[in-house]
C-alpha atoms as a PDB file:
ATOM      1  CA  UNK A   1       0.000   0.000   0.000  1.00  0.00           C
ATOM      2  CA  UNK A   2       1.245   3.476  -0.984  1.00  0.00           C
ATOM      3  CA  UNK A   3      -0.627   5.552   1.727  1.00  0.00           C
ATOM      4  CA  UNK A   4       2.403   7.073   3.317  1.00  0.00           C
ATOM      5  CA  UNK A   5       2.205   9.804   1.176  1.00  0.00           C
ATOM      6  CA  UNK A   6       2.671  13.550   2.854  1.00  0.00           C
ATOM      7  CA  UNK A   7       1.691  17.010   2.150  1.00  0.00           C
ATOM      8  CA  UNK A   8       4.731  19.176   2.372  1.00  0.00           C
ATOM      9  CA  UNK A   9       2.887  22.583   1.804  1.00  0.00           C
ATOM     10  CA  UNK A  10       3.328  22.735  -1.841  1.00  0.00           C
ATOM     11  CA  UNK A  11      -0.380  21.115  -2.072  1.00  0.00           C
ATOM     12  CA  UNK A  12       1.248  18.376  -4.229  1.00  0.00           C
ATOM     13  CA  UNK A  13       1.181  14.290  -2.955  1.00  0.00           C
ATOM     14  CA  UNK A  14       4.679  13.554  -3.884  1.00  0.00           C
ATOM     15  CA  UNK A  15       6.429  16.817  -2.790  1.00  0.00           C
ATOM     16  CA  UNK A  16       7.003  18.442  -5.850  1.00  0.00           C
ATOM     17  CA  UNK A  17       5.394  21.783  -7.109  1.00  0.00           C
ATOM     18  CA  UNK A  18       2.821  21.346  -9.298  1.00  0.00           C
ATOM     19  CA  UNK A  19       1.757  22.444 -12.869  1.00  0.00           C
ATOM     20  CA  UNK A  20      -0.202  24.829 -11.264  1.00  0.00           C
ATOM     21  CA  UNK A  21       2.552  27.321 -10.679  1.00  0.00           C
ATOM     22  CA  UNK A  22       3.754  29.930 -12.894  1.00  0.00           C
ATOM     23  CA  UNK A  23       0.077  30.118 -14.195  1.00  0.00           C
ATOM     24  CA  UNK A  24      -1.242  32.877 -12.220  1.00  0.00           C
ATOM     25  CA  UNK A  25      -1.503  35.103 -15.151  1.00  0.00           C
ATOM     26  CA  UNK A  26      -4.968  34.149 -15.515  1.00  0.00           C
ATOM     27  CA  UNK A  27      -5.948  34.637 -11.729  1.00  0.00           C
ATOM     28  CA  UNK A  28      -8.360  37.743 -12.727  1.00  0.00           C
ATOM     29  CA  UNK A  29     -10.662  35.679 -14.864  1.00  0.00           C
ATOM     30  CA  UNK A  30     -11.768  33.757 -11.710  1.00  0.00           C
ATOM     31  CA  UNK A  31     -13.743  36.577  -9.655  1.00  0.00           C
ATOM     32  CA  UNK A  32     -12.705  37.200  -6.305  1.00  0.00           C
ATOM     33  CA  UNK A  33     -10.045  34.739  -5.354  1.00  0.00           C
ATOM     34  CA  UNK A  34      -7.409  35.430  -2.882  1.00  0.00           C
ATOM     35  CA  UNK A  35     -10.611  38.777  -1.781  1.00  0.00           C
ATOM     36  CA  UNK A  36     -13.120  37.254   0.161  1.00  0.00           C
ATOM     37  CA  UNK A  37     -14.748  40.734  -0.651  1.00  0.00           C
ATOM     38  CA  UNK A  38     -14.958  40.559  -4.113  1.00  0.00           C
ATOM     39  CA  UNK A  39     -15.639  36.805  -3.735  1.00  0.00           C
ATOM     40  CA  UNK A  40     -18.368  37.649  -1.426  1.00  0.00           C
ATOM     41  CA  UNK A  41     -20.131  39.769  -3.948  1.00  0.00           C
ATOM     42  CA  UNK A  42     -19.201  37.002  -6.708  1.00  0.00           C
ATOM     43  CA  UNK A  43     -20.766  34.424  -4.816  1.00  0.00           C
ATOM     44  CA  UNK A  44     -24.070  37.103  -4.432  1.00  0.00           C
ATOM     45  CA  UNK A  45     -24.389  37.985  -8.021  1.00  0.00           C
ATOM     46  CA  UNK A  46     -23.804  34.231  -9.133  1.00  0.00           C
ATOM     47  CA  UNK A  47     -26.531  33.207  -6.889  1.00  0.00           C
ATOM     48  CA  UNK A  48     -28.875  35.553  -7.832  1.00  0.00           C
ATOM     49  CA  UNK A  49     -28.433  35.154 -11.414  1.00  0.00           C
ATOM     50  CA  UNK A  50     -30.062  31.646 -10.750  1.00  0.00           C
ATOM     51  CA  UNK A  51     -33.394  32.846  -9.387  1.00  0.00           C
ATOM     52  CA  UNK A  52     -36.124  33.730 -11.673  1.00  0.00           C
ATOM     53  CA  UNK A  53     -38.315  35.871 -10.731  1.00  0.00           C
ATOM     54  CA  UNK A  54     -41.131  33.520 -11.147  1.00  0.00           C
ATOM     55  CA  UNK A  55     -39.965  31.311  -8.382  1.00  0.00           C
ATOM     56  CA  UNK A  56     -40.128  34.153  -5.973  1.00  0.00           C
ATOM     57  CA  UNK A  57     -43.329  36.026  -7.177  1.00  0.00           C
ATOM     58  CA  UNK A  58     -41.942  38.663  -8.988  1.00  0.00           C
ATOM     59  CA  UNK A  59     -43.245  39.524 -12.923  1.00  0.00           C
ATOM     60  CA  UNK A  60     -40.501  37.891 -15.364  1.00  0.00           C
ATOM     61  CA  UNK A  61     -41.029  39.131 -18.892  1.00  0.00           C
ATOM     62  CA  UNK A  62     -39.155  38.653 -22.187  1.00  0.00           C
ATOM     63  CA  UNK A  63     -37.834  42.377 -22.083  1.00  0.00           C
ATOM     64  CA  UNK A  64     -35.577  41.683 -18.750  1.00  0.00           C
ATOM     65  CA  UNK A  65     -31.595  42.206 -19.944  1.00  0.00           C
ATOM     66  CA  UNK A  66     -30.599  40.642 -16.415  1.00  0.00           C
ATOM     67  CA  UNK A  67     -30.811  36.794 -16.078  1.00  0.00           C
ATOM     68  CA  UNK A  68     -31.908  36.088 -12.728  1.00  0.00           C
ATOM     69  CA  UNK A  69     -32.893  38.928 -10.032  1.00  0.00           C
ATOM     70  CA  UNK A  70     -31.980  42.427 -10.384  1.00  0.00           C
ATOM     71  CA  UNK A  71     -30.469  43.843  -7.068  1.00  0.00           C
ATOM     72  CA  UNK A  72     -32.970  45.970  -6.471  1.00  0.00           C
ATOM     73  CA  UNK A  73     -35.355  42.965  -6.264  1.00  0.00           C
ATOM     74  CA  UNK A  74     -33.181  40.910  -4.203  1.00  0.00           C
ATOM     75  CA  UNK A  75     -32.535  43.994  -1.702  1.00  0.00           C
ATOM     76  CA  UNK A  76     -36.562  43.677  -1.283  1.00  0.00           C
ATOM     77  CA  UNK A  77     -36.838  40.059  -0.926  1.00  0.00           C
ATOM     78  CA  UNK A  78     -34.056  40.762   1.812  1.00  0.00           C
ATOM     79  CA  UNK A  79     -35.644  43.668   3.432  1.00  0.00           C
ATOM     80  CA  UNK A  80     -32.380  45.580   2.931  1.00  0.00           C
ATOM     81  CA  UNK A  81     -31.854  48.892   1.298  1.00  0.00           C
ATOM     82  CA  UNK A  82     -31.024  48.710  -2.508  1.00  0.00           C
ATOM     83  CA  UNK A  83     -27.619  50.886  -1.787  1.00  0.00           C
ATOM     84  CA  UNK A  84     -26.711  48.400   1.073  1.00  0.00           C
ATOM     85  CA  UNK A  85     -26.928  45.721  -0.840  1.00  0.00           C
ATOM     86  CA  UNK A  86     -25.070  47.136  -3.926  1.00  0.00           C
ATOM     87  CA  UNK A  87     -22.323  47.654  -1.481  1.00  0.00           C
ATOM     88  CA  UNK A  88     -21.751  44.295  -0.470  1.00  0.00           C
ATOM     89  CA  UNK A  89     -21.865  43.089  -4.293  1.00  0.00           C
ATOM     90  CA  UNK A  90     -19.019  45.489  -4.384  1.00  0.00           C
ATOM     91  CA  UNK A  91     -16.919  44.427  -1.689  1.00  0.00           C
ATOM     92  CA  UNK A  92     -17.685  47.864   0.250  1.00  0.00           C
ATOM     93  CA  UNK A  93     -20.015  46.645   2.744  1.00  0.00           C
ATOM     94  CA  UNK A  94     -17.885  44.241   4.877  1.00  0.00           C
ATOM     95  CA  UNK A  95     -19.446  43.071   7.822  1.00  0.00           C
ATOM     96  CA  UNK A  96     -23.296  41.939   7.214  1.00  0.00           C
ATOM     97  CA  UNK A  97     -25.003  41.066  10.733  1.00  0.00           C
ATOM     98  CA  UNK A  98     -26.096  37.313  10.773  1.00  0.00           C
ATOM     99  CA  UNK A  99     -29.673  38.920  10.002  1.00  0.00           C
ATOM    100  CA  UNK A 100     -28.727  40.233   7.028  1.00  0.00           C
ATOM    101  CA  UNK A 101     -26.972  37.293   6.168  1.00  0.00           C
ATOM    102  CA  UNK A 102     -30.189  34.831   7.427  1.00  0.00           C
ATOM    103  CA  UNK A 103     -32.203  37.169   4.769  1.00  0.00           C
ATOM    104  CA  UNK A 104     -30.119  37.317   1.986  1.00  0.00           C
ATOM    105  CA  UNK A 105     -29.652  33.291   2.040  1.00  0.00           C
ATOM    106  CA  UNK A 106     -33.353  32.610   2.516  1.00  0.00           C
ATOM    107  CA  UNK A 107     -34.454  34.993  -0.736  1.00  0.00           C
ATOM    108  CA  UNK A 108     -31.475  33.291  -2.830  1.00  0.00           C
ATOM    109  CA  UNK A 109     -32.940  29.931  -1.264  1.00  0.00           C
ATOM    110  CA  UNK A 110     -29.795  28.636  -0.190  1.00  0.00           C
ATOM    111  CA  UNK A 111     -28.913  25.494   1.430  1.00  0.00           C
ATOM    112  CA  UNK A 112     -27.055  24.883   4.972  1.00  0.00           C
ATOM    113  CA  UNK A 113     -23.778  24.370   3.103  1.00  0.00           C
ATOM    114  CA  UNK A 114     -24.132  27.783   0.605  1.00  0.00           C
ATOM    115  CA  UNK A 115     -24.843  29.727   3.916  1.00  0.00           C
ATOM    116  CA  UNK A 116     -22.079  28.372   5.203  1.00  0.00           C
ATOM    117  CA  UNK A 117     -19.867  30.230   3.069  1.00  0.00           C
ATOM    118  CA  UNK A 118     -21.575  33.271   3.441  1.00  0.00           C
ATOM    119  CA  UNK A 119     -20.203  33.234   7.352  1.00  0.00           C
ATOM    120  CA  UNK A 120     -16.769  32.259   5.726  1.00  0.00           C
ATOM    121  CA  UNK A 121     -16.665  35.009   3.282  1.00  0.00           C
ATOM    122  CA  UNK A 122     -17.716  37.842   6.149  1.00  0.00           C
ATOM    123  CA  UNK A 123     -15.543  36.349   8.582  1.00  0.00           C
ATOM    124  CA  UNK A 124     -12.653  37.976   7.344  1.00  0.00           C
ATOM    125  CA  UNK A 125     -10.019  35.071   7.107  1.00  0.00           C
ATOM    126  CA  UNK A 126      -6.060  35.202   6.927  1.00  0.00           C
ATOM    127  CA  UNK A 127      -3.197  33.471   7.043  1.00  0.00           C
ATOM    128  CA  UNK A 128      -2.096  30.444   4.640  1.00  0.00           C
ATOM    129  CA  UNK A 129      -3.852  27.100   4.392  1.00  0.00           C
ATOM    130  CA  UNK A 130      -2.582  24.114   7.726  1.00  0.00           C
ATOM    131  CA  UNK A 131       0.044  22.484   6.401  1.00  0.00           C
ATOM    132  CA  UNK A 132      -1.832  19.239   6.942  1.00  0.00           C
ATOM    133  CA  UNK A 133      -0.046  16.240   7.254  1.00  0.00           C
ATOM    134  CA  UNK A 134      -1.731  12.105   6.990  1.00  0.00           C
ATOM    135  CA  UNK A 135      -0.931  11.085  10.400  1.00  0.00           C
ATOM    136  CA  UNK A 136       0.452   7.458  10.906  1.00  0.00           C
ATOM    137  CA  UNK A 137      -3.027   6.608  13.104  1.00  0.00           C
ATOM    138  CA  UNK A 138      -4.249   7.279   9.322  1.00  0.00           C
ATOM    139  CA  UNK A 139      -2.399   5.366   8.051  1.00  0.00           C
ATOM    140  CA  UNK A 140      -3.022   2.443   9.943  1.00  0.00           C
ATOM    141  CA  UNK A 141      -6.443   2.814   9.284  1.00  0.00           C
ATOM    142  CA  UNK A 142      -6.566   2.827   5.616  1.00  0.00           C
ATOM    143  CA  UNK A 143      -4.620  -0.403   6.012  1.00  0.00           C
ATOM    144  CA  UNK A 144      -7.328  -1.896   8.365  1.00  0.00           C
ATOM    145  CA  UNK A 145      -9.645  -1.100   5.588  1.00  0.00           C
ATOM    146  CA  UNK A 146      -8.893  -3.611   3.804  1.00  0.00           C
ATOM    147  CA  UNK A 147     -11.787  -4.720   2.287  1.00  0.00           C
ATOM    148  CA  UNK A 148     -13.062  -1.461   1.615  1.00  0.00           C
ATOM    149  CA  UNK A 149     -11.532   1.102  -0.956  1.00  0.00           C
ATOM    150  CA  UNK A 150     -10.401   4.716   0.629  1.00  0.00           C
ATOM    151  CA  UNK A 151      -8.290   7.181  -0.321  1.00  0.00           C
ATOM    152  CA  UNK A 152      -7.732  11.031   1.476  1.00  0.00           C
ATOM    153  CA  UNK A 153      -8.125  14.123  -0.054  1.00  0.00           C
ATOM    154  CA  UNK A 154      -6.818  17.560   0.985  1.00  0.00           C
ATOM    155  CA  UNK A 155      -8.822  20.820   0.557  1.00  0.00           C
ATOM    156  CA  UNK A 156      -7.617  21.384  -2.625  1.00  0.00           C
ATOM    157  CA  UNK A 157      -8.682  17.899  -3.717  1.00  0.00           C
ATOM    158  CA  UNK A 158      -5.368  16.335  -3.491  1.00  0.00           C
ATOM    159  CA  UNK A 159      -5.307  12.617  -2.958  1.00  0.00           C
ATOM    160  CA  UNK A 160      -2.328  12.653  -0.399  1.00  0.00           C
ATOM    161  CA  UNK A 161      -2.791   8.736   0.405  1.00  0.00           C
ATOM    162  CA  UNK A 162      -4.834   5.567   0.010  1.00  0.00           C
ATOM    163  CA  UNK A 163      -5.160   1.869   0.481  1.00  0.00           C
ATOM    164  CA  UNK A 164      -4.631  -0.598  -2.130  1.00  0.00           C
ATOM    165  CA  UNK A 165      -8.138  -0.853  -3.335  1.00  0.00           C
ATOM    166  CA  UNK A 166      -8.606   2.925  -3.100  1.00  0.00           C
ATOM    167  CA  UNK A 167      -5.776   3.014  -5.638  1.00  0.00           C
ATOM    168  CA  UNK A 168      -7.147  -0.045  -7.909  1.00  0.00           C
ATOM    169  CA  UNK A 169     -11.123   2.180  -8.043  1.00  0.00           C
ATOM    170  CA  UNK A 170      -9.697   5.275  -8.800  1.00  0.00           C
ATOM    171  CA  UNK A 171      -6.885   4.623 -11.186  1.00  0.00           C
ATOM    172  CA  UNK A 172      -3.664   2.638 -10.223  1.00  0.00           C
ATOM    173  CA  UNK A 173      -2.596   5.988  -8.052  1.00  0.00           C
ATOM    174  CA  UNK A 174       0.761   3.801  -6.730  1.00  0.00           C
ATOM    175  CA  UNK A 175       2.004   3.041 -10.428  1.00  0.00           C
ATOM    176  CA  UNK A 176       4.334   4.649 -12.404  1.00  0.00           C
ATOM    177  CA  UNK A 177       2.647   5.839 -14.949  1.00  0.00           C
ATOM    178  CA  UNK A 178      -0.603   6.801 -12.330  1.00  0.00           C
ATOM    179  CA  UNK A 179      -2.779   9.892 -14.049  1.00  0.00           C
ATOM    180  CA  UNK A 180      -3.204  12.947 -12.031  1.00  0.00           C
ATOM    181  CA  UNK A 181      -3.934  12.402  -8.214  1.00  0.00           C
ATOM    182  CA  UNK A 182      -5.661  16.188  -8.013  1.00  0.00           C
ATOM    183  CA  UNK A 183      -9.205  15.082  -8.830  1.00  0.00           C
ATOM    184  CA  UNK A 184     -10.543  19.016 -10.252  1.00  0.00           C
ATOM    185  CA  UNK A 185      -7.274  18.664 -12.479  1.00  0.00           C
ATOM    186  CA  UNK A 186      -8.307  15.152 -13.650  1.00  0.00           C
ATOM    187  CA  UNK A 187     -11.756  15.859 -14.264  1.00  0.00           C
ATOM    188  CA  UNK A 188     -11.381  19.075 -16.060  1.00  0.00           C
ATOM    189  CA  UNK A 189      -8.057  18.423 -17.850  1.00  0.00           C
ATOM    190  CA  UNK A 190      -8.106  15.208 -18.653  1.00  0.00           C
ATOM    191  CA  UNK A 191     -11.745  14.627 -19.724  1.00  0.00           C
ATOM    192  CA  UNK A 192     -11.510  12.083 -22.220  1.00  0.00           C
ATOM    193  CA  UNK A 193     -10.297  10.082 -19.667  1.00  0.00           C
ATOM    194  CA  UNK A 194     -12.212  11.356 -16.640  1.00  0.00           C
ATOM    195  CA  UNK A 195     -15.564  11.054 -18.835  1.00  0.00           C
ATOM    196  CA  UNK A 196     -15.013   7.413 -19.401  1.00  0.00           C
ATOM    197  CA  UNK A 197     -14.136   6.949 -15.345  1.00  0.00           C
ATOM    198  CA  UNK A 198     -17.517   8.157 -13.989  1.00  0.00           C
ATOM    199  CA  UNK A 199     -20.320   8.622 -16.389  1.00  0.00           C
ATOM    200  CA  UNK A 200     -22.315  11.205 -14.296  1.00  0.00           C
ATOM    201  CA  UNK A 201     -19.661  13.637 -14.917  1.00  0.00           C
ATOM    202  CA  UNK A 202     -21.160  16.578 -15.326  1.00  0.00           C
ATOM    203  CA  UNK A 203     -22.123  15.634 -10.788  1.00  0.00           C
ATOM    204  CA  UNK A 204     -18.458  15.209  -9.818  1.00  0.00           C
ATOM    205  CA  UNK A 205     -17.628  18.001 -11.736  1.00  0.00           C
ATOM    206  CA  UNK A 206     -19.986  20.233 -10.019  1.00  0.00           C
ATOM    207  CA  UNK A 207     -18.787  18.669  -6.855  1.00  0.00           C
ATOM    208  CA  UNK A 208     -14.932  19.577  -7.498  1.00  0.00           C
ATOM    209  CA  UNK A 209     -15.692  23.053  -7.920  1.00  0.00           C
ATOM    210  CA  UNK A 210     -17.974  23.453  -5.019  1.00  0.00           C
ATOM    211  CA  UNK A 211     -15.425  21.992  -3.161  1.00  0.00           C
ATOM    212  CA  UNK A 212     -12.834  24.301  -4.244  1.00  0.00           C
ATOM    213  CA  UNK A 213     -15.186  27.411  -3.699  1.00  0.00           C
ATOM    214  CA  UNK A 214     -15.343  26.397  -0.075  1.00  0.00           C
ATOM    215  CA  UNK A 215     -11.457  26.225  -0.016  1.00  0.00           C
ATOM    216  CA  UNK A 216     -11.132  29.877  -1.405  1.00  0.00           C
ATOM    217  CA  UNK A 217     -13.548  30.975   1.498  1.00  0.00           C
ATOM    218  CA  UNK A 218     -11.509  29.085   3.974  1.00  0.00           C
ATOM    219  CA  UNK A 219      -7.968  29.830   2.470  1.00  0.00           C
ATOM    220  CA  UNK A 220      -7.913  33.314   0.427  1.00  0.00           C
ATOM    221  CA  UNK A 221      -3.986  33.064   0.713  1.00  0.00           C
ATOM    222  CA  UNK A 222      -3.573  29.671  -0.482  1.00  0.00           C
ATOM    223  CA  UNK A 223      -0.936  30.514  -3.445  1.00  0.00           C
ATOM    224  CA  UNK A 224      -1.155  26.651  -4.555  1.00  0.00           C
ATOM    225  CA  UNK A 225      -4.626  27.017  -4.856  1.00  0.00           C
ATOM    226  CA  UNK A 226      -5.049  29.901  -6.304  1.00  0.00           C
ATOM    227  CA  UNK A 227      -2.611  28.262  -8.735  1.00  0.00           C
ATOM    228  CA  UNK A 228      -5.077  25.309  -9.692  1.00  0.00           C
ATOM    229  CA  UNK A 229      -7.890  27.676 -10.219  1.00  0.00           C
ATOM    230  CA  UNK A 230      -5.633  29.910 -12.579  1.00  0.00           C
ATOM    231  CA  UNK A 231      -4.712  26.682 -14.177  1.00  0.00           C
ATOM    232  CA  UNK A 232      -8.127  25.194 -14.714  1.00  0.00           C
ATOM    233  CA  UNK A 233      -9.809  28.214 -15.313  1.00  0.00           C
ATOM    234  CA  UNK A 234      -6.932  28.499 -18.691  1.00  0.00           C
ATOM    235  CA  UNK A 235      -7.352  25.533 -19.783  1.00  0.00           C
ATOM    236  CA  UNK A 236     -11.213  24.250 -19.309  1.00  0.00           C
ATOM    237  CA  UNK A 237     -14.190  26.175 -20.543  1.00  0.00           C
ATOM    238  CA  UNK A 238     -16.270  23.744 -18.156  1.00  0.00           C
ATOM    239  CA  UNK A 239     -14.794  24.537 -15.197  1.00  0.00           C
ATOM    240  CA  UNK A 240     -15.174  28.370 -15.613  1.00  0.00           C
ATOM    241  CA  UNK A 241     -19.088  27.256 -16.340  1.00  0.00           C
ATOM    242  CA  UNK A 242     -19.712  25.845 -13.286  1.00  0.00           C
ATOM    243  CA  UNK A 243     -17.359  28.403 -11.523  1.00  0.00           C
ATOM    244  CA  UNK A 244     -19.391  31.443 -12.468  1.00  0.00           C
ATOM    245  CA  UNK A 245     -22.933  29.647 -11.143  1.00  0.00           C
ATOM    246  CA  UNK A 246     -21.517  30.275  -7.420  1.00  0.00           C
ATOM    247  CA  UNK A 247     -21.936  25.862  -6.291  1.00  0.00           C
ATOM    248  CA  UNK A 248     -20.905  25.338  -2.814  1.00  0.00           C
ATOM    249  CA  UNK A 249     -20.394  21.617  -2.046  1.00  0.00           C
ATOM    250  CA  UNK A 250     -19.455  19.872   1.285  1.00  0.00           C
ATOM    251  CA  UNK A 251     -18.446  16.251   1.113  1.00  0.00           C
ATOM    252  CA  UNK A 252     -21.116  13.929   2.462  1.00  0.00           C
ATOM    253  CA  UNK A 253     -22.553  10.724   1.491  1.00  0.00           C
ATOM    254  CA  UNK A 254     -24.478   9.209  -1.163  1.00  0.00           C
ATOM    255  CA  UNK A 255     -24.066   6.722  -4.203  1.00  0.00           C
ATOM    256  CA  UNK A 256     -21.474   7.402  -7.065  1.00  0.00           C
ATOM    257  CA  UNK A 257     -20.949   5.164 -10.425  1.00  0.00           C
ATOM    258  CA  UNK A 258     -18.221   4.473 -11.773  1.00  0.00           C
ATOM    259  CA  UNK A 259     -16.683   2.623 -14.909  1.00  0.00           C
ATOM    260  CA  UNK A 260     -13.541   0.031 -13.153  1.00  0.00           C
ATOM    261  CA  UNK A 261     -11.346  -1.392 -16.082  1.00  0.00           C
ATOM    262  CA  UNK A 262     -12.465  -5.151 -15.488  1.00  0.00           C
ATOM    263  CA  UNK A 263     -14.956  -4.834 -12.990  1.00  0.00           C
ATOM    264  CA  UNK A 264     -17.097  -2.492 -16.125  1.00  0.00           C
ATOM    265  CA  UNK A 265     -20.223  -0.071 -14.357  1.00  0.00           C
ATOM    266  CA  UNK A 266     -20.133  -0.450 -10.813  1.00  0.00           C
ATOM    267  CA  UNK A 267     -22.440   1.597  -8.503  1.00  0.00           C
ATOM    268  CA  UNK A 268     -20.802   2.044  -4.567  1.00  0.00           C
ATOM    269  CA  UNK A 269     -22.531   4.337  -1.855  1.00  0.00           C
ATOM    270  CA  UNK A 270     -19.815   6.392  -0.383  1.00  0.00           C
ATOM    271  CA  UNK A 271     -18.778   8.370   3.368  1.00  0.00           C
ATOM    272  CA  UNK A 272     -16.690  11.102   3.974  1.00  0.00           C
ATOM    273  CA  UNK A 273     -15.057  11.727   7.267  1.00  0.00           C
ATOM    274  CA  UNK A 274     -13.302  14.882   7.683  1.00  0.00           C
ATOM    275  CA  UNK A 275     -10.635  15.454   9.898  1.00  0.00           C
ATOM    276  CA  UNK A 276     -10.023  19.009  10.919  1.00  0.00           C
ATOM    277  CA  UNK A 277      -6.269  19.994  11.180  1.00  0.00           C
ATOM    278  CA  UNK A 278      -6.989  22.767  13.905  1.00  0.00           C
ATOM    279  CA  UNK A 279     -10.467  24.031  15.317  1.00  0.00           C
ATOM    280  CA  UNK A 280     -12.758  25.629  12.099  1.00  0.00           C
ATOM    281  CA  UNK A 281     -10.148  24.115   9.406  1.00  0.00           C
ATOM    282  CA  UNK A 282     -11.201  21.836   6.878  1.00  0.00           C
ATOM    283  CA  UNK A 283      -7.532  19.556   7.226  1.00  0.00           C
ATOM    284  CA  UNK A 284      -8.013  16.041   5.120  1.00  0.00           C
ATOM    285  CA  UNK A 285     -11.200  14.308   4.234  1.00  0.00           C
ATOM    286  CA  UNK A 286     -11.510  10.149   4.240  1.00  0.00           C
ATOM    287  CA  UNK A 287     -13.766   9.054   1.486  1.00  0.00           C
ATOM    288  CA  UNK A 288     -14.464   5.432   2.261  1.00  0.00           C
ATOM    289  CA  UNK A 289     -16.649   3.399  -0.329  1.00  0.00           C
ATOM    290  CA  UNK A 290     -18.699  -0.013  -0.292  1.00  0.00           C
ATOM    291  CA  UNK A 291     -21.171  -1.694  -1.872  1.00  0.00           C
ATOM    292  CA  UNK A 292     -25.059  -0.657  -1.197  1.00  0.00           C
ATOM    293  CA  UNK A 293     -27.723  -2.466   0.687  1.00  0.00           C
ATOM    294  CA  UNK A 294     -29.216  -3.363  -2.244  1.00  0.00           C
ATOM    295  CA  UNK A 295     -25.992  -4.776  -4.029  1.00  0.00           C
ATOM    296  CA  UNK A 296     -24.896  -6.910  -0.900  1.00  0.00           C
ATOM    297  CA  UNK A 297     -28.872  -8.472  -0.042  1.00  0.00           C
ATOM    298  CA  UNK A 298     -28.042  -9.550  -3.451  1.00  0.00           C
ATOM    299  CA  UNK A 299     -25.125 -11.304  -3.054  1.00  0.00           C
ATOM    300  CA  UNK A 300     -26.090 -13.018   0.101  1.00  0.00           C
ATOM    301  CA  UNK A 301     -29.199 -14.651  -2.238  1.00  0.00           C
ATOM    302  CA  UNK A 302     -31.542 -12.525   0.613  1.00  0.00           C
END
């Protein structure tokens, strides 16, 4: 097993720094990284451009030139003054009260997860990422798992370590010629071979990115990851899609399918486990998978 693997800072599994450096030119295209200001009123406008008015009660119309809510129509759903609220698109209005912020998420009709962020993005965060490190108590249990296929990701959805099934489901991560072990560079970079892997990609993709938006929030400083948005955002017209519609994702649980090279379509439910590297840090995340109820009743003939 091959689950010794360490972070060493540069965000990278096997120490070394990454393709992501050096492609920072394109940082500006991604709005708001590294600002939780301007990624706060990012995050606002992307939301808001995915609420019709319809769903909210407000006359649409074929004449509107804004796709979604105009400000002034979300500052009334809020109760909030039009002017306030253009301030805080604009990264002049810091420091919303957790009323404002209760109002703003219930007109958008976000989730527990998107107003989440919103606390992350007012709560004025410095200071680089935890250099976050796979303990040996890890280690030791991946290797208990043995019957069970895990692997660890970091919050910039590194895999940093794994047991030997983990490494068989998700690509022979402990060979020589392994593909990519970030899993937003594999999906978006590598598509041809990341669209064969899981055939709901468009769902992982969606859940990379959200995953990485909660990462900026968290870590505004993070060079390395600022890095692998510049780089993704270059090179993959899908990932700025999904970037600009503002998805939040927190690892949970639930069923993925996936397309093993002799195993053919298998469908596994899934857990994550996330251990924090310090109070209110996101640290490394154990994604353990196994086959459903449904699959295993199956098996047994029940």
């Amino acid at each position: 097993m091959d689950g010794g693997n360490l972070i060493d800072g540069t965000g990278r599994a096997d120490g070394s720094e990454g393709t992501g450096t050096g492609r920072t030119d394109r940082i500006g295209d991604i709005d708001g990284i590294g600002d939780t200001r301007r990624a706060l009123g990012a995050f606002l406008r992307a939301r808001r451009g995915r609420v019709t008015p319809e769903q909210v009660g407000l006359p649409g119309g074929r004449r509107r030139r804004v796709r979604g809510l105009r400000r002034e129509e979300l500052a009334q759903l809020a109760g909030i003054s039009v002017d306030y609220y253009v301030r805080l698109e604009q990264g002049r209005a810091t420091q919303p009260s957790p009323e404002v912020l209760d109002a703003l998420a219930g007109a958008l009709g976000l989730d527990a997860a998107e107003r989440g962020h919103l606390d992350t993005l007012t709560a004025g965060r410095h200071g680089p990422a935890p250099r976050t490190r796979v303990s040996p108590l890890l280690r030791r249990i991946l290797d208990s798992m043995a019957h069970l296929p895990a692997f660890v990701t970091n919050h910039r959805t590194d895999v940093v370590a794994w047991n030997e099934l983990g490494a068989e489901l998700i690509g022979g991560l402990g060979g020589p010629g392994r593909r990519e072990r970030n899993q937003a560079r594999y999906l978006f970079l590598d598509p041809a071979s990341s669209r064969a892997v899981f055939p709901d990609w468009e769902d992982r993709a969606v859940e990379a990115v959200g995953q990485l938006r909660v990462a900026t929030g968290r870590y505004p400083e993070d060079r390395e990851l600022a890095a692998l948005l510049a780089e993704l955002s270059a090179h993959s017209s899908d990932f700025r899609r999904i970037w600009a519609t503002g998805e939040v994702v927190m690892c949970t649980a639930g069923r993925k399918r996936l397309r093993h090279p002799a195993a053919g379509l298998i469908t596994l439910d899934y857990e994550t486990l996330h251990i924090p590297a310090a109070p209110g840090e996101t640290g490394l995340v154990l994604h353990v998978f196994g086959a459903g109820e449904d699959d295993r009743a199956g098996a047994d003939g029940t």
